[in-house]
PDB file of N, CA and C in Angstrom:
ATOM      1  N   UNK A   1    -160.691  -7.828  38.235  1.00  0.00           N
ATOM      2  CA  UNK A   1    -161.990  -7.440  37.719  1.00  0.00           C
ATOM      3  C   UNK A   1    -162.828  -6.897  38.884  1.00  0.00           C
ATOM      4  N   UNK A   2    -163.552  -6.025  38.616  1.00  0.00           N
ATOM      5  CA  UNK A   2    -164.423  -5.474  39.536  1.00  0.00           C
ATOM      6  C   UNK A   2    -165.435  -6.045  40.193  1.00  0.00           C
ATOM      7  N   UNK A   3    -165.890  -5.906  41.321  1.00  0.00           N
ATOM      8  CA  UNK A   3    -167.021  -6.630  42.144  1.00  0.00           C
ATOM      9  C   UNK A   3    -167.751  -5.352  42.449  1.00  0.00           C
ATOM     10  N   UNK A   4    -169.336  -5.569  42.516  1.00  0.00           N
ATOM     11  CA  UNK A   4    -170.311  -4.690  43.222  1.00  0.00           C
ATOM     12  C   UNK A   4    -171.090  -5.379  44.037  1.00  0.00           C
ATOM     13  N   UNK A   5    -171.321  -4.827  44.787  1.00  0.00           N
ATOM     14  CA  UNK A   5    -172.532  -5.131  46.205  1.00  0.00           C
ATOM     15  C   UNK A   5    -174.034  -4.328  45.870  1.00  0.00           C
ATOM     16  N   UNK A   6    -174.915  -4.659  45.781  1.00  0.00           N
ATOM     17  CA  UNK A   6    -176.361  -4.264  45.493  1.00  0.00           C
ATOM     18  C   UNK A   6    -176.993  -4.495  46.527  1.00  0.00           C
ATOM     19  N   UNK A   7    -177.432  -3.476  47.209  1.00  0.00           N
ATOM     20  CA  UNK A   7    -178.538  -4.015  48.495  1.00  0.00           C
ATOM     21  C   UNK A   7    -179.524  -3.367  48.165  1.00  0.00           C
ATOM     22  N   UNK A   8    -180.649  -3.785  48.021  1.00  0.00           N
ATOM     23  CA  UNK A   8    -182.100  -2.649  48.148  1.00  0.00           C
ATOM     24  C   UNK A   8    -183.126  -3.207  49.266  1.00  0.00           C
ATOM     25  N   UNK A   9    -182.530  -1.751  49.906  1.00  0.00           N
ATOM     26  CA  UNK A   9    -183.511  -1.693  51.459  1.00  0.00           C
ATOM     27  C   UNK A   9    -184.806  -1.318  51.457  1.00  0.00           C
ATOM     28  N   UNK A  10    -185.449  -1.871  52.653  1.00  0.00           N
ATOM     29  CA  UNK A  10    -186.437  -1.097  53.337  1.00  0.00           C
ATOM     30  C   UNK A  10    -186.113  -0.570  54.487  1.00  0.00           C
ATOM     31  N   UNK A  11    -185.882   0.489  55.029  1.00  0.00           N
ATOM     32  CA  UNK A  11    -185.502   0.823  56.734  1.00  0.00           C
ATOM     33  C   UNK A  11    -186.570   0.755  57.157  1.00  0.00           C
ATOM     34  N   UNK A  12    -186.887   0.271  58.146  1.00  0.00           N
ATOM     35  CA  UNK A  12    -187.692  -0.263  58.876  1.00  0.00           C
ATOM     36  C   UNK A  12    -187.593   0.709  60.495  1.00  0.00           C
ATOM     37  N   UNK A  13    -186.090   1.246  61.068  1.00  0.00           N
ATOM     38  CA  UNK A  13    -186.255   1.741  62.201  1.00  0.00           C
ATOM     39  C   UNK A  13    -184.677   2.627  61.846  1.00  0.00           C
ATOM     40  N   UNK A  14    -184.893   3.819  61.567  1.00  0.00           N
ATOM     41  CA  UNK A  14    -184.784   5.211  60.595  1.00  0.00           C
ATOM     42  C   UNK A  14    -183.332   5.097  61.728  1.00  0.00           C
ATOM     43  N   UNK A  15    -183.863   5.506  63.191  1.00  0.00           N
ATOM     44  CA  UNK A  15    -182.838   6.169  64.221  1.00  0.00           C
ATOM     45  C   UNK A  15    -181.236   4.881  64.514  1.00  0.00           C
ATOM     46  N   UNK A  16    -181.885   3.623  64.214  1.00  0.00           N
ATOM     47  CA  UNK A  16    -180.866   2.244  64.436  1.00  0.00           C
ATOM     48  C   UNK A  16    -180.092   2.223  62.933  1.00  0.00           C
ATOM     49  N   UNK A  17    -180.583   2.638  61.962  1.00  0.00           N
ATOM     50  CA  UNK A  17    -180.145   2.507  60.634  1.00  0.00           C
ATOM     51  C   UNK A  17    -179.065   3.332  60.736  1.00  0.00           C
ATOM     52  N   UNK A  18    -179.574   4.813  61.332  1.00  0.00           N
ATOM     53  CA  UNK A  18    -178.377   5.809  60.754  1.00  0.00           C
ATOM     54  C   UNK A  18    -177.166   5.511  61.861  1.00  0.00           C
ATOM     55  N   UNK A  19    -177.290   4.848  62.545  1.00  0.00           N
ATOM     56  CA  UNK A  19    -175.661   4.269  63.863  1.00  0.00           C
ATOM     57  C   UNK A  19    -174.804   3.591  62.460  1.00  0.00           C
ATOM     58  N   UNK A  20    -175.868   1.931  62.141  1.00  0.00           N
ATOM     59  CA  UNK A  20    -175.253   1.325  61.066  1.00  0.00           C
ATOM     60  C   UNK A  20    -174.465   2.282  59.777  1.00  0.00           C
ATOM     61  N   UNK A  21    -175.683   3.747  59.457  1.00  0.00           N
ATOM     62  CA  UNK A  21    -174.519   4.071  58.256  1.00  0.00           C
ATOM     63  C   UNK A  21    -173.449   5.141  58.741  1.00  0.00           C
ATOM     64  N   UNK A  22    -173.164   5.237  60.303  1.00  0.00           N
ATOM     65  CA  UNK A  22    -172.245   6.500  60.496  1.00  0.00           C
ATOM     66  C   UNK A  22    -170.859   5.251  60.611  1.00  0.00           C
ATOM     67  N   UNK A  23    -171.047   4.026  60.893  1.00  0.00           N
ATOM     68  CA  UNK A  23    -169.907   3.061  60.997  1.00  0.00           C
ATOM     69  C   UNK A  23    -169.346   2.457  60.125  1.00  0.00           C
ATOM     70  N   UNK A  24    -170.487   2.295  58.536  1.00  0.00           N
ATOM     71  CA  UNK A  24    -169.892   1.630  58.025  1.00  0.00           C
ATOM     72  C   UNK A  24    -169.140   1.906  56.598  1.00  0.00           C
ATOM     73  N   UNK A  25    -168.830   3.096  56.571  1.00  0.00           N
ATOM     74  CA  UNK A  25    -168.116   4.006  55.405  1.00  0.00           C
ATOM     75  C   UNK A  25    -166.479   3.278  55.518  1.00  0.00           C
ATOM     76  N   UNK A  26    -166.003   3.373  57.128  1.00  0.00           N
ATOM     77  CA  UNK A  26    -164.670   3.155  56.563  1.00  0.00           C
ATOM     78  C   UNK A  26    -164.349   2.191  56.756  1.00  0.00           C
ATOM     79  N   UNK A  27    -165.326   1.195  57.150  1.00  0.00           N
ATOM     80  CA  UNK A  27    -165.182  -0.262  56.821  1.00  0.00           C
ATOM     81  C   UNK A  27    -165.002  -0.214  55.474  1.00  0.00           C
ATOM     82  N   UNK A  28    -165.883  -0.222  54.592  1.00  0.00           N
ATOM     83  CA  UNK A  28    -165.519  -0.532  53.161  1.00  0.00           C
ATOM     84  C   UNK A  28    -164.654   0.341  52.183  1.00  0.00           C
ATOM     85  N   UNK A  29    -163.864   1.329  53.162  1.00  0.00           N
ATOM     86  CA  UNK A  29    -162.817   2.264  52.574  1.00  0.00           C
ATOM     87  C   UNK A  29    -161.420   1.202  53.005  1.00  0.00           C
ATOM     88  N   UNK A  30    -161.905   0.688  53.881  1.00  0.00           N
ATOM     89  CA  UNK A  30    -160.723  -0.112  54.478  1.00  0.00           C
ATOM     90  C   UNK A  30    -160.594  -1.586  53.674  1.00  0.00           C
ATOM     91  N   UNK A  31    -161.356  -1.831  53.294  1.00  0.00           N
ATOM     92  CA  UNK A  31    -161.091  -2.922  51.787  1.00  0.00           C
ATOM     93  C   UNK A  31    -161.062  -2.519  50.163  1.00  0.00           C
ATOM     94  N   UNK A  32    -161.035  -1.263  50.466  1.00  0.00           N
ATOM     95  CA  UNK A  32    -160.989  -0.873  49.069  1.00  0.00           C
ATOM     96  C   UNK A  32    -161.856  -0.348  48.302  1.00  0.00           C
ATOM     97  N   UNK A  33    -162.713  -0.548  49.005  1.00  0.00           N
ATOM     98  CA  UNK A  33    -164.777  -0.153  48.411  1.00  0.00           C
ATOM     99  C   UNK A  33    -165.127   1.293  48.162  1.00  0.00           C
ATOM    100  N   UNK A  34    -165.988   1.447  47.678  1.00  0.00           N
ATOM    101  CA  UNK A  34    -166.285   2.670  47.270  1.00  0.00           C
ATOM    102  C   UNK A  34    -167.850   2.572  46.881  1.00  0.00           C
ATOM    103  N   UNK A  35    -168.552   3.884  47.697  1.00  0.00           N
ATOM    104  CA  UNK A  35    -170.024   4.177  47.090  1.00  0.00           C
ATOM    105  C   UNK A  35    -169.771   4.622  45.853  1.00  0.00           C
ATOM    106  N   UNK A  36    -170.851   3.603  44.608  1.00  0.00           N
ATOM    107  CA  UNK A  36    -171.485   4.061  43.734  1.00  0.00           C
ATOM    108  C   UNK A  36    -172.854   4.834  43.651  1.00  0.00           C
ATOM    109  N   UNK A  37    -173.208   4.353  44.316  1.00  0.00           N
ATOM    110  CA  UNK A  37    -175.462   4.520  45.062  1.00  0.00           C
ATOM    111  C   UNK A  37    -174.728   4.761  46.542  1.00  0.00           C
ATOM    112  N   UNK A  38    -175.668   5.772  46.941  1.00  0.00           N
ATOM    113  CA  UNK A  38    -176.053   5.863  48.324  1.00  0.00           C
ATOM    114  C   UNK A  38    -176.958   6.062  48.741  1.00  0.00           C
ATOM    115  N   UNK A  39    -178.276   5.567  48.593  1.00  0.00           N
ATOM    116  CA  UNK A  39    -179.722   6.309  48.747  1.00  0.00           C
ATOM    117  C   UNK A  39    -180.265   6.920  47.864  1.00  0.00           C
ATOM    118  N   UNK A  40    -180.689   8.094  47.348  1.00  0.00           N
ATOM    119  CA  UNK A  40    -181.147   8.863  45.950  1.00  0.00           C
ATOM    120  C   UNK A  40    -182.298   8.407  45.912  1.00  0.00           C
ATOM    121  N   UNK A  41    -183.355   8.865  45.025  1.00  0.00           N
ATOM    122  CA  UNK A  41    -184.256   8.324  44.268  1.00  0.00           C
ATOM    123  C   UNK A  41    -184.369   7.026  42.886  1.00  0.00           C
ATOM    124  N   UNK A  42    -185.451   6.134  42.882  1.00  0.00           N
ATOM    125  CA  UNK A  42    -184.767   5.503  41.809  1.00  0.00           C
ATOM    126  C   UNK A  42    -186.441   5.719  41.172  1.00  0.00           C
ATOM    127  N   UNK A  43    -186.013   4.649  40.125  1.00  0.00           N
ATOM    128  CA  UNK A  43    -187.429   4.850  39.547  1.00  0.00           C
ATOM    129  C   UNK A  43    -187.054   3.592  38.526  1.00  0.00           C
ATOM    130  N   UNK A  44    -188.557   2.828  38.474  1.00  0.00           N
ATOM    131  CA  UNK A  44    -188.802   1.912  38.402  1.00  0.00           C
ATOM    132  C   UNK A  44    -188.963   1.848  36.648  1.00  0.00           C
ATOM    133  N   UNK A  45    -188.114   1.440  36.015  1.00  0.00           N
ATOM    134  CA  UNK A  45    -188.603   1.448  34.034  1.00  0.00           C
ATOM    135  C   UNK A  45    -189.654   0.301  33.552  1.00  0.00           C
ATOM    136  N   UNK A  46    -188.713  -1.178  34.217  1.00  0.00           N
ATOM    137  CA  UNK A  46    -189.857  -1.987  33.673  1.00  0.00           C
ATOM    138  C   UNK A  46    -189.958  -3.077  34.988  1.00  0.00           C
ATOM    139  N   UNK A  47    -190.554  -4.282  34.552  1.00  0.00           N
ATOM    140  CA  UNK A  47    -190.969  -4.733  35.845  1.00  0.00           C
ATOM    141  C   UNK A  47    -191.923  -4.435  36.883  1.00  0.00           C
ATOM    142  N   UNK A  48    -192.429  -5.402  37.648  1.00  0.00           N
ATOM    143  CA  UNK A  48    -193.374  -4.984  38.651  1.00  0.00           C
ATOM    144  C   UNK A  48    -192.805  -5.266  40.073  1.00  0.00           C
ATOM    145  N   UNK A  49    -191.770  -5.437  40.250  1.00  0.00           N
ATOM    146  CA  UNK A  49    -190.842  -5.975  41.592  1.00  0.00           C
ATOM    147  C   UNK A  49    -191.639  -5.485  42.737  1.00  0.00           C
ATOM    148  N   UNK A  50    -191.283  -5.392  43.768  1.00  0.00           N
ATOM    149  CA  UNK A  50    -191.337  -4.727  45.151  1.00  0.00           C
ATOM    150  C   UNK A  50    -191.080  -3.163  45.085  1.00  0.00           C
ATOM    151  N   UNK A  51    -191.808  -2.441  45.861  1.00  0.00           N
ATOM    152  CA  UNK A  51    -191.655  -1.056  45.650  1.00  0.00           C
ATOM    153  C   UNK A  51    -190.118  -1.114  45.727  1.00  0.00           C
ATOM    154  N   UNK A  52    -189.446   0.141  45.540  1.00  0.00           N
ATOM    155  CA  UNK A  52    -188.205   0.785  45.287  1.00  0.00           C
ATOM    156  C   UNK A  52    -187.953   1.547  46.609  1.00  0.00           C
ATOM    157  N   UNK A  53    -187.143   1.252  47.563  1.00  0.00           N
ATOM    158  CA  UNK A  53    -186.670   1.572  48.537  1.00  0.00           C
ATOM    159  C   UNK A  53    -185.347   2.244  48.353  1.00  0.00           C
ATOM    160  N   UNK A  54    -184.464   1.873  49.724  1.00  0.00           N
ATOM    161  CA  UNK A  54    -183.249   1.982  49.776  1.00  0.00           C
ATOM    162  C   UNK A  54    -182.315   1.581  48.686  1.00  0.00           C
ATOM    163  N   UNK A  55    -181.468   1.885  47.621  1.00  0.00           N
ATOM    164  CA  UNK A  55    -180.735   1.031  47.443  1.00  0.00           C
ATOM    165  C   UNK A  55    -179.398   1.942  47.309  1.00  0.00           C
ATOM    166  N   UNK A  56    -178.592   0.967  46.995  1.00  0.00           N
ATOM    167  CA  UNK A  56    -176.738   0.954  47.852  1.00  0.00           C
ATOM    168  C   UNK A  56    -176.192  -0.210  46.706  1.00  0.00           C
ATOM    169  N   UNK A  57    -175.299   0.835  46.127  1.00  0.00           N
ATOM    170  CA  UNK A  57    -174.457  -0.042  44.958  1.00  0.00           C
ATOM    171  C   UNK A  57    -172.909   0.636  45.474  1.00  0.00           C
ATOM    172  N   UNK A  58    -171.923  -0.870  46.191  1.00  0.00           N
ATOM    173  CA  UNK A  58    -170.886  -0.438  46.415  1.00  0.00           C
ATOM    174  C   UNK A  58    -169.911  -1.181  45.132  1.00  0.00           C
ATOM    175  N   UNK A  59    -168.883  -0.419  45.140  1.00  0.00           N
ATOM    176  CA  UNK A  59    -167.270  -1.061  43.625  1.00  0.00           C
ATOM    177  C   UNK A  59    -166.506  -1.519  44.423  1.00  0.00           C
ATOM    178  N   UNK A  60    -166.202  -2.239  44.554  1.00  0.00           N
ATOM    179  CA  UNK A  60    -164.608  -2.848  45.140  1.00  0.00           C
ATOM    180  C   UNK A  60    -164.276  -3.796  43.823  1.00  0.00           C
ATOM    181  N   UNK A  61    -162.221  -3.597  44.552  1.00  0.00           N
ATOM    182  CA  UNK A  61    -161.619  -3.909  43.449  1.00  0.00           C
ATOM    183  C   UNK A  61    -161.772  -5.358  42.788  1.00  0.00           C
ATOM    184  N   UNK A  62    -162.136  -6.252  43.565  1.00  0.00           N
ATOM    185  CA  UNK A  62    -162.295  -7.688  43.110  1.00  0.00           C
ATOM    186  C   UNK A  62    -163.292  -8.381  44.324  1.00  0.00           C
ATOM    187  N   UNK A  63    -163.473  -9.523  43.327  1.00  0.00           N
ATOM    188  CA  UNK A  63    -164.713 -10.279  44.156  1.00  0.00           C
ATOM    189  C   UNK A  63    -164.330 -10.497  45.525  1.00  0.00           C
ATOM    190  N   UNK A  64    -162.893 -10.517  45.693  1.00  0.00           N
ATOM    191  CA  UNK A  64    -161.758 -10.990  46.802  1.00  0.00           C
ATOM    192  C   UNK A  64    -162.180 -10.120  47.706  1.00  0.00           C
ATOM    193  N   UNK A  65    -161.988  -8.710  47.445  1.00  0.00           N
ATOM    194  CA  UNK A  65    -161.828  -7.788  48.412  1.00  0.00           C
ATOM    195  C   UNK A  65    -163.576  -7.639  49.209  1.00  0.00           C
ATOM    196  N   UNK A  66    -164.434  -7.853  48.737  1.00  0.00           N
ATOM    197  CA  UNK A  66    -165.741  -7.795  48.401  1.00  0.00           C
ATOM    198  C   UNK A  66    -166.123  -8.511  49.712  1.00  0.00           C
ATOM    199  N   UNK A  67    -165.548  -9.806  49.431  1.00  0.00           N
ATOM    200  CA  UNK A  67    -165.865 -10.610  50.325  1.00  0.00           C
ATOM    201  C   UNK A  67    -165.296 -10.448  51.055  1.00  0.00           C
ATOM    202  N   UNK A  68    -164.016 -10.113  51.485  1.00  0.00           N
ATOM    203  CA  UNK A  68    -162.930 -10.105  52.665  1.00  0.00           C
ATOM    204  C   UNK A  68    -163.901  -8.967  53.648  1.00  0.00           C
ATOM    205  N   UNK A  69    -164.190  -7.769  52.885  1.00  0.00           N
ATOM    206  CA  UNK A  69    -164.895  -6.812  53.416  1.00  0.00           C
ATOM    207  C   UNK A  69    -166.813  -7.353  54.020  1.00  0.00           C
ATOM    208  N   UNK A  70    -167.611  -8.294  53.940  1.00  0.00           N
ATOM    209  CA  UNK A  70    -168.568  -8.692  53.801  1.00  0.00           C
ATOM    210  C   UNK A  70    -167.803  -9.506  55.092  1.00  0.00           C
ATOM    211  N   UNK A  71    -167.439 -10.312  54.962  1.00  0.00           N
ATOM    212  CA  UNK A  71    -167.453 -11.804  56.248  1.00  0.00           C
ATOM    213  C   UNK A  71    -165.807 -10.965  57.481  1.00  0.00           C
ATOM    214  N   UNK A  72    -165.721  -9.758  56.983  1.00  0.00           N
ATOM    215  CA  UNK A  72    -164.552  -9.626  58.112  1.00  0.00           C
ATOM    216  C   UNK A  72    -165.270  -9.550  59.760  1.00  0.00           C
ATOM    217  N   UNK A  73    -164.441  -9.700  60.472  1.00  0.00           N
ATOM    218  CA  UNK A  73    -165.228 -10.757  62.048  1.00  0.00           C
ATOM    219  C   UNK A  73    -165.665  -8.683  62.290  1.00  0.00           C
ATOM    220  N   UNK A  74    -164.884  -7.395  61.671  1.00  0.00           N
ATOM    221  CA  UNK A  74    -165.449  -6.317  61.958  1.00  0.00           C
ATOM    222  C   UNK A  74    -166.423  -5.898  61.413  1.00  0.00           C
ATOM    223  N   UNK A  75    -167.199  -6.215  60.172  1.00  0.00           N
ATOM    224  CA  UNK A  75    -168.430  -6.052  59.786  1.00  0.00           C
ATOM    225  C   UNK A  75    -169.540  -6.900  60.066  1.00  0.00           C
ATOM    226  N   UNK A  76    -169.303  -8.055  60.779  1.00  0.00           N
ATOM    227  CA  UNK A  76    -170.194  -8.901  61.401  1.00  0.00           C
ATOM    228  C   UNK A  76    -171.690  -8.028  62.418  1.00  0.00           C
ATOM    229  N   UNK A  77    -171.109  -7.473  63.454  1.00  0.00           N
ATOM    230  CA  UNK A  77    -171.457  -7.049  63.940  1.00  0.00           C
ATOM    231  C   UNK A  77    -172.702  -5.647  63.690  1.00  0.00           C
ATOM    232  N   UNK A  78    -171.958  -5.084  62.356  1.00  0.00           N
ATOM    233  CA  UNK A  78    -172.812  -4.087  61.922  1.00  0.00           C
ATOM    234  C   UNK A  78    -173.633  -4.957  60.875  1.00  0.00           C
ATOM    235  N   UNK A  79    -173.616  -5.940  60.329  1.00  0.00           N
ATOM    236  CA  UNK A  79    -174.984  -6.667  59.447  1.00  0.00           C
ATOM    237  C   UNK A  79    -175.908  -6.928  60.829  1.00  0.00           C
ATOM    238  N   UNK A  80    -175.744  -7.957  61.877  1.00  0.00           N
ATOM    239  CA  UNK A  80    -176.348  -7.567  62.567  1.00  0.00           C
ATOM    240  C   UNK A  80    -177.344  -6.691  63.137  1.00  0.00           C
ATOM    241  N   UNK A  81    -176.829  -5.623  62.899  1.00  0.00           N
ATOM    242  CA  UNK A  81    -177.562  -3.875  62.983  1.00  0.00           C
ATOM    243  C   UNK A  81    -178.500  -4.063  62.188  1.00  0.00           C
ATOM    244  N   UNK A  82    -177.771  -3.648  60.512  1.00  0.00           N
ATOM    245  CA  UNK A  82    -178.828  -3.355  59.556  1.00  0.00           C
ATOM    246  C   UNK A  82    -179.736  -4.810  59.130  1.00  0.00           C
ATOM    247  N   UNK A  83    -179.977  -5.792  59.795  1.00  0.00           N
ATOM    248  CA  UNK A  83    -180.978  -6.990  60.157  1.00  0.00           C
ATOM    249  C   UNK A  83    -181.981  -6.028  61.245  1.00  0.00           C
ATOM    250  N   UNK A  84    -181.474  -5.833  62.263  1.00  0.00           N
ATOM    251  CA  UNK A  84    -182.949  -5.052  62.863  1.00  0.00           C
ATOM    252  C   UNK A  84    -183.328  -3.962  62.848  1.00  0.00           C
ATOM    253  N   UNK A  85    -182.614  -3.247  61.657  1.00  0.00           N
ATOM    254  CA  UNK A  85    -183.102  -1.937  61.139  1.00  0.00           C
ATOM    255  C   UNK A  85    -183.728  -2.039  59.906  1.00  0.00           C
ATOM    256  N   UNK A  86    -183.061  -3.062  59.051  1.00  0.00           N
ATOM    257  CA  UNK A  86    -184.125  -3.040  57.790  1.00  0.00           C
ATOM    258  C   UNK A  86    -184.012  -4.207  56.957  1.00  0.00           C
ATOM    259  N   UNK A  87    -185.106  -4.160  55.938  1.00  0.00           N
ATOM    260  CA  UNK A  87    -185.287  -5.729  55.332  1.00  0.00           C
ATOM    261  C   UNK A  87    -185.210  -5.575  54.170  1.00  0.00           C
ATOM    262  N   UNK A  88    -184.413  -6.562  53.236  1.00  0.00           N
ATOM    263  CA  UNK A  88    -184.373  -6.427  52.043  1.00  0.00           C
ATOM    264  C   UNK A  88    -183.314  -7.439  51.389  1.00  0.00           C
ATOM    265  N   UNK A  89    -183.005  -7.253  50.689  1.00  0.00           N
ATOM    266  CA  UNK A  89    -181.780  -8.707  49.524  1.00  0.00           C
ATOM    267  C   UNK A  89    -180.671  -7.725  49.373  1.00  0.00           C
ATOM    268  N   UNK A  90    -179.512  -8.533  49.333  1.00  0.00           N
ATOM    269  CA  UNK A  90    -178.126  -8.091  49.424  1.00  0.00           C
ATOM    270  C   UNK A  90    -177.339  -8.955  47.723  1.00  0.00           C
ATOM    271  N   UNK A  91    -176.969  -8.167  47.140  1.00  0.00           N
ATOM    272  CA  UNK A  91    -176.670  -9.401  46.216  1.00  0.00           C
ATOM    273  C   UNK A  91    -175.428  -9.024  45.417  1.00  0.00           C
ATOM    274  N   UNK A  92    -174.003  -9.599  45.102  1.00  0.00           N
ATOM    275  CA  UNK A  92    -172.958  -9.367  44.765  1.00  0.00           C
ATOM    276  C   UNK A  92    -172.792  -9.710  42.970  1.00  0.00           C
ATOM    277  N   UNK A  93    -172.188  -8.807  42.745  1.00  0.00           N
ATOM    278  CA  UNK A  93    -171.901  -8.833  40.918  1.00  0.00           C
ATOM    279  C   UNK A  93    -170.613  -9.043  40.875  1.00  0.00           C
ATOM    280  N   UNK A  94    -170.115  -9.864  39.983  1.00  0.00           N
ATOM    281  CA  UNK A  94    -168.665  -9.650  39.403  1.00  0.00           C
ATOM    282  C   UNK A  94    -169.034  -8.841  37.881  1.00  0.00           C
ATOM    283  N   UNK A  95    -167.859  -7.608  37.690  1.00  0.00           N
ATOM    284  CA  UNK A  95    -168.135  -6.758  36.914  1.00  0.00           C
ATOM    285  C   UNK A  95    -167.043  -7.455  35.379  1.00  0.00           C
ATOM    286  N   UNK A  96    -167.525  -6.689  34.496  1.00  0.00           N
ATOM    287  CA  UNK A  96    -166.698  -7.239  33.371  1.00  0.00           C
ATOM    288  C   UNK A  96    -165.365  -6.480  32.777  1.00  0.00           C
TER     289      UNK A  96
END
């Protein structure tokens, strides 16, 4: 069954962000992942949440891979990054 990753950012420091996104494409090609969202515009229907920033909807094949890709000791380093580049909630779906 399918897993997604949902992050909605704020970048906070534009020039440190874009290192984090030139590295981390084939990290999550390398578990299987795939951009659904990459940035775009969104727009807000209902709700009053937090403005609408960044957001980033990745597919990988299972919750397995999801995570293998999330805690591998090689993506450690780049969360790191996008912590002092930008702020926001990270949050994982199992798909149906």
């Amino acid at each position: 069954m399918a897993a997604y990753l949902h992050a909605h950012l704020e970048v906070t420091d534009p020039v440190g962000y874009e290192d984090y996104r030139r590295q981390v494409p084939a990290m999550i090609a390398a578990h299987g992942g795939r951009y659904l969202v990459r940035g775009g515009a969104a727009t807000r229907l209902e709700g009053d949440g937090p403005p609408l920033q960044r957001q980033v909807i990745l597919e990988f094949p299972d919750m397995a891979a999801l995570m293998a890709f999330y805690r591998s000791p090689e993506y450690q380093p780049l969360i790191a990054l996008r912590k002092r580049c930008s702020r926001g909630e990270i949050v994982v779906i199992e798909g149906v």
